[in-house]
PDB file of N, CA and C in Angstrom:
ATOM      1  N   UNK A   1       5.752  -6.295   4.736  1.00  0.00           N
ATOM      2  CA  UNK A   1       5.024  -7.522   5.024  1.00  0.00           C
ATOM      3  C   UNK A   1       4.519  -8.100   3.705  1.00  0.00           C
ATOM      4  N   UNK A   2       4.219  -9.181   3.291  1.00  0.00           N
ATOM      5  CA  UNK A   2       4.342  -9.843   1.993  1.00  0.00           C
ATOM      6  C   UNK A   2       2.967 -10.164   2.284  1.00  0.00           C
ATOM      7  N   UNK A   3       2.174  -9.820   1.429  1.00  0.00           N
ATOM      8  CA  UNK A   3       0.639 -10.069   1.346  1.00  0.00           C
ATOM      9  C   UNK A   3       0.163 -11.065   0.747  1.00  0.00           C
ATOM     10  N   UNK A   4      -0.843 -11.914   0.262  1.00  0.00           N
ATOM     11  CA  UNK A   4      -1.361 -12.924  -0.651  1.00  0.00           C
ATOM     12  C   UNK A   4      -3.125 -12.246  -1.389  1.00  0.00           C
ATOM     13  N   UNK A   5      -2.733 -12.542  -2.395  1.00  0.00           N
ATOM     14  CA  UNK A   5      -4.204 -12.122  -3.351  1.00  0.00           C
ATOM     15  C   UNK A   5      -5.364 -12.505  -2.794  1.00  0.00           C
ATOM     16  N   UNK A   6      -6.280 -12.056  -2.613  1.00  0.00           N
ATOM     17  CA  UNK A   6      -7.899 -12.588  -2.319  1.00  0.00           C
ATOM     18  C   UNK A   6      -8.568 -12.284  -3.411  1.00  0.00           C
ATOM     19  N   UNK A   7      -9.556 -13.034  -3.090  1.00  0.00           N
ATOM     20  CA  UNK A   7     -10.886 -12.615  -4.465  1.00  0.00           C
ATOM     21  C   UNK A   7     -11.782 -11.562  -3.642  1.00  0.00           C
ATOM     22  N   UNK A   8     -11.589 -10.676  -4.121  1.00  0.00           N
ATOM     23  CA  UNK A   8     -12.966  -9.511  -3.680  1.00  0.00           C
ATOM     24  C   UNK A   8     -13.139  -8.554  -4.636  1.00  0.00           C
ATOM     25  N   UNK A   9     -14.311  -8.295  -4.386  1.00  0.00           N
ATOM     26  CA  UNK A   9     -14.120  -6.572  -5.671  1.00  0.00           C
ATOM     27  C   UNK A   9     -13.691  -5.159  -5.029  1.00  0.00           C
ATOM     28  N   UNK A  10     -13.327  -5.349  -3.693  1.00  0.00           N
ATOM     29  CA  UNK A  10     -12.793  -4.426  -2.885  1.00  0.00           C
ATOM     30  C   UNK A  10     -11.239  -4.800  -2.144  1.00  0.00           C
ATOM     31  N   UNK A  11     -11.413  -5.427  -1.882  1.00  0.00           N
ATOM     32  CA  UNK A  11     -10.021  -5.902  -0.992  1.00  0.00           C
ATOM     33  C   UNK A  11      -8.701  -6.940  -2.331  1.00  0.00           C
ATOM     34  N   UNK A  12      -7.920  -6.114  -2.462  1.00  0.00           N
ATOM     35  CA  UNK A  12      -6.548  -6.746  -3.037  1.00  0.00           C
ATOM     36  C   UNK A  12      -6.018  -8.207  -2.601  1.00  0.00           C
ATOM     37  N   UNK A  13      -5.256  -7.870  -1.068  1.00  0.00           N
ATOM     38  CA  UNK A  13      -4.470  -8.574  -1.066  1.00  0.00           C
ATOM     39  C   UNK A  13      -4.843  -8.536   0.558  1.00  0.00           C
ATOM     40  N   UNK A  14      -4.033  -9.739   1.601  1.00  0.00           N
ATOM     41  CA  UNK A  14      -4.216  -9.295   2.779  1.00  0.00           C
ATOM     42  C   UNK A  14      -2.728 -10.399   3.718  1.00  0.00           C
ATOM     43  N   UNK A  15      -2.132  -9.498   4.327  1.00  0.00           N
ATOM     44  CA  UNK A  15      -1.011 -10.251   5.081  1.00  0.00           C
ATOM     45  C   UNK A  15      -1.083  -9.798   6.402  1.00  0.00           C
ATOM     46  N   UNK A  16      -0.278 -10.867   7.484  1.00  0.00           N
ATOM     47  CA  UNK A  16      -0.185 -10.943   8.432  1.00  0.00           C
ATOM     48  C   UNK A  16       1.041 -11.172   8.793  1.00  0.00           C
ATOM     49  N   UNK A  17       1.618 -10.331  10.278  1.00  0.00           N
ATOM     50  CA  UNK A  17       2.753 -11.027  11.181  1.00  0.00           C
ATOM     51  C   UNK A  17       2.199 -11.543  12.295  1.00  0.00           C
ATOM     52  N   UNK A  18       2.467 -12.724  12.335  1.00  0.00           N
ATOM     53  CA  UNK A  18       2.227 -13.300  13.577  1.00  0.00           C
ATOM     54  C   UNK A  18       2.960 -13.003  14.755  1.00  0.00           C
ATOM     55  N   UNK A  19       4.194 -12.490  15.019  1.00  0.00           N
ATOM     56  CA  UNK A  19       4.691 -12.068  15.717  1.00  0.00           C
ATOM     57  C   UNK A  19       4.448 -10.868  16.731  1.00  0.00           C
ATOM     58  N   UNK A  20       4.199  -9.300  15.499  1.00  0.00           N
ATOM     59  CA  UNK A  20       3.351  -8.703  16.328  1.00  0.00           C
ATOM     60  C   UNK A  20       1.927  -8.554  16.139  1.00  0.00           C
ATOM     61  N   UNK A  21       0.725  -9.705  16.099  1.00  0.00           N
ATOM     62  CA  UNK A  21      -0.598  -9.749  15.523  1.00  0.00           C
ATOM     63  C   UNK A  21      -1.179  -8.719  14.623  1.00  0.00           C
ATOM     64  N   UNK A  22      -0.084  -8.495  13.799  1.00  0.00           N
ATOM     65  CA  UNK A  22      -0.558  -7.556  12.733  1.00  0.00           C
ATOM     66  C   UNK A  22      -1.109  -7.742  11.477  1.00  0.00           C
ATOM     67  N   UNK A  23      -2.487  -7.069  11.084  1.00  0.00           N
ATOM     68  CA  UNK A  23      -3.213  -7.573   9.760  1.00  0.00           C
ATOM     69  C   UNK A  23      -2.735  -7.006   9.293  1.00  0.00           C
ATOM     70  N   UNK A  24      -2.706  -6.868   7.453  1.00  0.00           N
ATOM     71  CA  UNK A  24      -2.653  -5.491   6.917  1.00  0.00           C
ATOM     72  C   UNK A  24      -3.483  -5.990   5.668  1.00  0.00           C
ATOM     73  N   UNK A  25      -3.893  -5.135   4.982  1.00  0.00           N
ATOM     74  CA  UNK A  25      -5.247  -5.203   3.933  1.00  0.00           C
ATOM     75  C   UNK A  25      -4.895  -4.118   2.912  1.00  0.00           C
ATOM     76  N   UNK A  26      -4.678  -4.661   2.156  1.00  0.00           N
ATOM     77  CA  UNK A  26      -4.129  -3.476   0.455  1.00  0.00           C
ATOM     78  C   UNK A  26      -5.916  -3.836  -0.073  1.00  0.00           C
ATOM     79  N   UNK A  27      -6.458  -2.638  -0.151  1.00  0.00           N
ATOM     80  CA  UNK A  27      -7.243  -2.419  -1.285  1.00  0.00           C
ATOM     81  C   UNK A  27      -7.159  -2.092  -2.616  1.00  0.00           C
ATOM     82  N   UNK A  28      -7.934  -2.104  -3.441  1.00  0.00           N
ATOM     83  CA  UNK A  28      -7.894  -2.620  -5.048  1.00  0.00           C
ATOM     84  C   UNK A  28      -7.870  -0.392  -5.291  1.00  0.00           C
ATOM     85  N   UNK A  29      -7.758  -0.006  -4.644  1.00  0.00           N
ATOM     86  CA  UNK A  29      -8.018   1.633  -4.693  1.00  0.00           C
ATOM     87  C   UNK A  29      -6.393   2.117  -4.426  1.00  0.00           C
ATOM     88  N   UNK A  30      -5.993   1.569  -4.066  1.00  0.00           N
ATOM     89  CA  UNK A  30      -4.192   1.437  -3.197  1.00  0.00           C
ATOM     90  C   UNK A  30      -4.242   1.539  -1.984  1.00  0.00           C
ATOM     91  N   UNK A  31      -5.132   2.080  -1.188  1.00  0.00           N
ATOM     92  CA  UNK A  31      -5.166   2.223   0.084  1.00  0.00           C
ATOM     93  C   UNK A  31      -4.505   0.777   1.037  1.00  0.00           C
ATOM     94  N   UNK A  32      -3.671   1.329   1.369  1.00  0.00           N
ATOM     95  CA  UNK A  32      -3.645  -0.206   2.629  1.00  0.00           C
ATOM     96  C   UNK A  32      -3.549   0.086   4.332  1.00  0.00           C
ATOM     97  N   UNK A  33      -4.524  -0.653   4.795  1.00  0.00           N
ATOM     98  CA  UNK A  33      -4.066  -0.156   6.207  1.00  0.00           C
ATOM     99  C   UNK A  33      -3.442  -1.554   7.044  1.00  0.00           C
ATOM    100  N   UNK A  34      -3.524  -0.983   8.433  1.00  0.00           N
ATOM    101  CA  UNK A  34      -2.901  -2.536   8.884  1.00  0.00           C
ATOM    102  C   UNK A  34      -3.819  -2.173  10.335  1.00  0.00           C
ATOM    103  N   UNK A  35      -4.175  -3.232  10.667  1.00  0.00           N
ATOM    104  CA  UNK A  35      -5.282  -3.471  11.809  1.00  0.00           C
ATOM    105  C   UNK A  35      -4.331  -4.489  13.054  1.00  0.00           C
ATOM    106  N   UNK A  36      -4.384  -4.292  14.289  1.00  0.00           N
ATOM    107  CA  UNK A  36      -3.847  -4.292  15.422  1.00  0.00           C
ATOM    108  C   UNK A  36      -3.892  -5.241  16.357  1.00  0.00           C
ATOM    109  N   UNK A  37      -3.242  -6.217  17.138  1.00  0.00           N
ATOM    110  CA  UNK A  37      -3.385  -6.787  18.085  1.00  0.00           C
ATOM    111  C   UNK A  37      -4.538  -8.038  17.357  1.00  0.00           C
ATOM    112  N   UNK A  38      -4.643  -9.067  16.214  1.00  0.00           N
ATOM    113  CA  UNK A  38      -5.270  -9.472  15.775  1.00  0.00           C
ATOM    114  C   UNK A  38      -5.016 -11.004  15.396  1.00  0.00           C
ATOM    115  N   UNK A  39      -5.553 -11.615  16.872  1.00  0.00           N
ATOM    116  CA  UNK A  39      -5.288 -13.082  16.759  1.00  0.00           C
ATOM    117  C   UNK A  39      -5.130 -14.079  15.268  1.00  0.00           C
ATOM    118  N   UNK A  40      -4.232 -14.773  15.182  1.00  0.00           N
ATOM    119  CA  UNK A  40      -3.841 -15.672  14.443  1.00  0.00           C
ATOM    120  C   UNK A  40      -4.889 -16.526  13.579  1.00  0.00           C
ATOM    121  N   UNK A  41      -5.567 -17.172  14.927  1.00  0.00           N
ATOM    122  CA  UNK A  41      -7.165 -17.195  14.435  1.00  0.00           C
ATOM    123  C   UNK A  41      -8.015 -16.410  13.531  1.00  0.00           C
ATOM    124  N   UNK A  42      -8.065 -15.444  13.737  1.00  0.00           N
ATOM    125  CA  UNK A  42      -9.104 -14.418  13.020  1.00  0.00           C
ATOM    126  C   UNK A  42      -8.147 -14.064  11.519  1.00  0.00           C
ATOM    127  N   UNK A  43      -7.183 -13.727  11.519  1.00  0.00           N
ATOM    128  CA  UNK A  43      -6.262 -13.973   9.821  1.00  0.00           C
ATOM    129  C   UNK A  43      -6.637 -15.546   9.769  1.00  0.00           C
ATOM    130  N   UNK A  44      -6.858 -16.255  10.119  1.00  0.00           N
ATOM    131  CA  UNK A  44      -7.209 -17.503   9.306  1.00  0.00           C
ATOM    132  C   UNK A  44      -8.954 -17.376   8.766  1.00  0.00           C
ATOM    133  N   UNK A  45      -9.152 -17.053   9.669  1.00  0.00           N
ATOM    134  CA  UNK A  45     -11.104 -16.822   9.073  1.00  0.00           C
ATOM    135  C   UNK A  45     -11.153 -16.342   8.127  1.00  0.00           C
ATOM    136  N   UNK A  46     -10.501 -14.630   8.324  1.00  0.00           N
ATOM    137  CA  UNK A  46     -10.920 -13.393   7.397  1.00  0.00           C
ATOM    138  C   UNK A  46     -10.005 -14.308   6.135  1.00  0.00           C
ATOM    139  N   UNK A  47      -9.063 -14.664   5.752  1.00  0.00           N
ATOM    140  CA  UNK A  47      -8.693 -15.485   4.931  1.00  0.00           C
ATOM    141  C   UNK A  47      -9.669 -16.726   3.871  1.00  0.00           C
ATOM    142  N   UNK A  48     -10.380 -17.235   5.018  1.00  0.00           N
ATOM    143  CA  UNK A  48     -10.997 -18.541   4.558  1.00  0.00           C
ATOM    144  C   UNK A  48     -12.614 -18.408   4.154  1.00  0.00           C
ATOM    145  N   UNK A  49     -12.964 -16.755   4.523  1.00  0.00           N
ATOM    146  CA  UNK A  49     -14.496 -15.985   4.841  1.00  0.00           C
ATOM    147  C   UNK A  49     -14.676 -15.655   2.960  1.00  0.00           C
ATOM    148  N   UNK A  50     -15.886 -16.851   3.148  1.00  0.00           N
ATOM    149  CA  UNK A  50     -16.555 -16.241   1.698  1.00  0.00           C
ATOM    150  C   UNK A  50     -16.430 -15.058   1.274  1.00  0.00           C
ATOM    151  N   UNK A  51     -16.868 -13.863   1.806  1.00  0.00           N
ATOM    152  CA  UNK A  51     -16.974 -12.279   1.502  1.00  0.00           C
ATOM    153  C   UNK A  51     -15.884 -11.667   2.640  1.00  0.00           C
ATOM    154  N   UNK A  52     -14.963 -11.894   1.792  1.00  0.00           N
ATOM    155  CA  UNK A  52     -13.016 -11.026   2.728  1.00  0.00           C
ATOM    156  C   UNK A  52     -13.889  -9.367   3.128  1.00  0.00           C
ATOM    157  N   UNK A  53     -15.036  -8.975   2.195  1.00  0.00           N
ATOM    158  CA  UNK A  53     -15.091  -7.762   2.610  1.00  0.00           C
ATOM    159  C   UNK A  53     -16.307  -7.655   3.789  1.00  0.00           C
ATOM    160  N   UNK A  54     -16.850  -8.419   3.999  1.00  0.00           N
ATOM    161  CA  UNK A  54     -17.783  -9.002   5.038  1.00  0.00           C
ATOM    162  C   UNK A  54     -17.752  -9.012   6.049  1.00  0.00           C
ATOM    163  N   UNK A  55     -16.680 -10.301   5.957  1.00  0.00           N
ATOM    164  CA  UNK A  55     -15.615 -10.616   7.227  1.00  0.00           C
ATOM    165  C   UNK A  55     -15.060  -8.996   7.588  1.00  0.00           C
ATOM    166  N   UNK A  56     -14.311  -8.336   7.096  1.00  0.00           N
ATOM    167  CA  UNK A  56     -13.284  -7.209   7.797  1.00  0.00           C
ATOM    168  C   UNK A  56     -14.651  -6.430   8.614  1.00  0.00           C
ATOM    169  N   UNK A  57     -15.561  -6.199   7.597  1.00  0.00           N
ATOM    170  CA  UNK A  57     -16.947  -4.827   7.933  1.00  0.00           C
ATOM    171  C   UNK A  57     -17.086  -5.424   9.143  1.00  0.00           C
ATOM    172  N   UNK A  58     -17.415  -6.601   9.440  1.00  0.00           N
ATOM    173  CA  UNK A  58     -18.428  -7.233  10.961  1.00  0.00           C
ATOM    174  C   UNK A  58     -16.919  -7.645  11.761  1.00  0.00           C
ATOM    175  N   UNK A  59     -16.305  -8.168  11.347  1.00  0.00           N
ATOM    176  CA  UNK A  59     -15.287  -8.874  12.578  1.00  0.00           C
ATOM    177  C   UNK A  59     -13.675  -7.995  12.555  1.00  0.00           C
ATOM    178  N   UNK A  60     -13.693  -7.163  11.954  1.00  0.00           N
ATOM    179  CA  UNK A  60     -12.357  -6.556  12.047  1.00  0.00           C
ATOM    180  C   UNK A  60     -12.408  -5.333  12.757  1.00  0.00           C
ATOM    181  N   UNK A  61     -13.164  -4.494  12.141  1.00  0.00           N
ATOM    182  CA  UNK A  61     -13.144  -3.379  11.650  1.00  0.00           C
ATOM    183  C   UNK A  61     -13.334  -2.684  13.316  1.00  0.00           C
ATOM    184  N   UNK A  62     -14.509  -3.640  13.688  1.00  0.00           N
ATOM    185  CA  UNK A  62     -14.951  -3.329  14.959  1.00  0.00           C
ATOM    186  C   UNK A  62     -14.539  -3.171  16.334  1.00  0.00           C
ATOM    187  N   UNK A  63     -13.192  -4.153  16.056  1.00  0.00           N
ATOM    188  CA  UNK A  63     -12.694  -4.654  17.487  1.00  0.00           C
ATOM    189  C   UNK A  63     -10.950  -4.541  17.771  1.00  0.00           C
ATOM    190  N   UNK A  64     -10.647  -4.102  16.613  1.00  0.00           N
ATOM    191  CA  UNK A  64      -9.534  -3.647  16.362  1.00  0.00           C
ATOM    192  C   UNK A  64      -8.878  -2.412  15.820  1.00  0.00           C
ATOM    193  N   UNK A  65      -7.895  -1.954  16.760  1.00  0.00           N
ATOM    194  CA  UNK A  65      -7.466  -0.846  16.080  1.00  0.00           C
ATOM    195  C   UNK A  65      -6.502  -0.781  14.732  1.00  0.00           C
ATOM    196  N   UNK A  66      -6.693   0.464  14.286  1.00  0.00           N
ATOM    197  CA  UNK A  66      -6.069   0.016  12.675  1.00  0.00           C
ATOM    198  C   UNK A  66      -5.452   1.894  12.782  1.00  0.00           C
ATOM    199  N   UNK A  67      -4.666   1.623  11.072  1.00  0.00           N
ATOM    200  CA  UNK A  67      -4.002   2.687  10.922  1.00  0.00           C
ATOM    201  C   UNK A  67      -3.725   2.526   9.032  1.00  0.00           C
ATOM    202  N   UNK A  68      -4.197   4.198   8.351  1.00  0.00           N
ATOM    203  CA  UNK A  68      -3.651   3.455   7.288  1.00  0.00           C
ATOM    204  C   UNK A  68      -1.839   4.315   6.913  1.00  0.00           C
ATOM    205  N   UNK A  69      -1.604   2.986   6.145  1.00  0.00           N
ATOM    206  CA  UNK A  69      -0.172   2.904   5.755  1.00  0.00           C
ATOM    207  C   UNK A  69       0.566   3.307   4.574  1.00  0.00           C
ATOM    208  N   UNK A  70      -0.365   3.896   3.841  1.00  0.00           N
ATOM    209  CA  UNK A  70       0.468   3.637   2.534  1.00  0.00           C
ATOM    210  C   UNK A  70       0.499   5.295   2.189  1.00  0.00           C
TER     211      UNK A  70
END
């Protein structure tokens, strides 16, 4: 999945398939996981969210299942 850069001091990069609502989140540590069933909508927020690491802690992290990948 082809990711795009964010500004954070934690979070790298972050891509999405819209197809199967899949996030995925490369951290600046290498870690990347990919988070589950995750409306189209919400990759546009966590995208557009002042603090990318904010956004994931309160609106991701919580309500979605994830797995890491790398």
């Amino acid at each position: 999945m082809r990711r795009v850069p964010v500004e954070s001091s934690v979070i790298r990069d972050v891509g999405y398939d819209p197809a199967r609502r899949v996030c995925e989140v490369g951290f600046h540590s290498g870690v990347v996981y990919q988070y589950f069933l995750v409306p189209a909508r919400v990759h546009r927020e966590f995208l557009a969210a002042e603090s990318h690491g904010r956004y994931l802690n309160l609106e991701i992290k919580p309500r979605f299942g994830f797995r890491r990948v790398d």
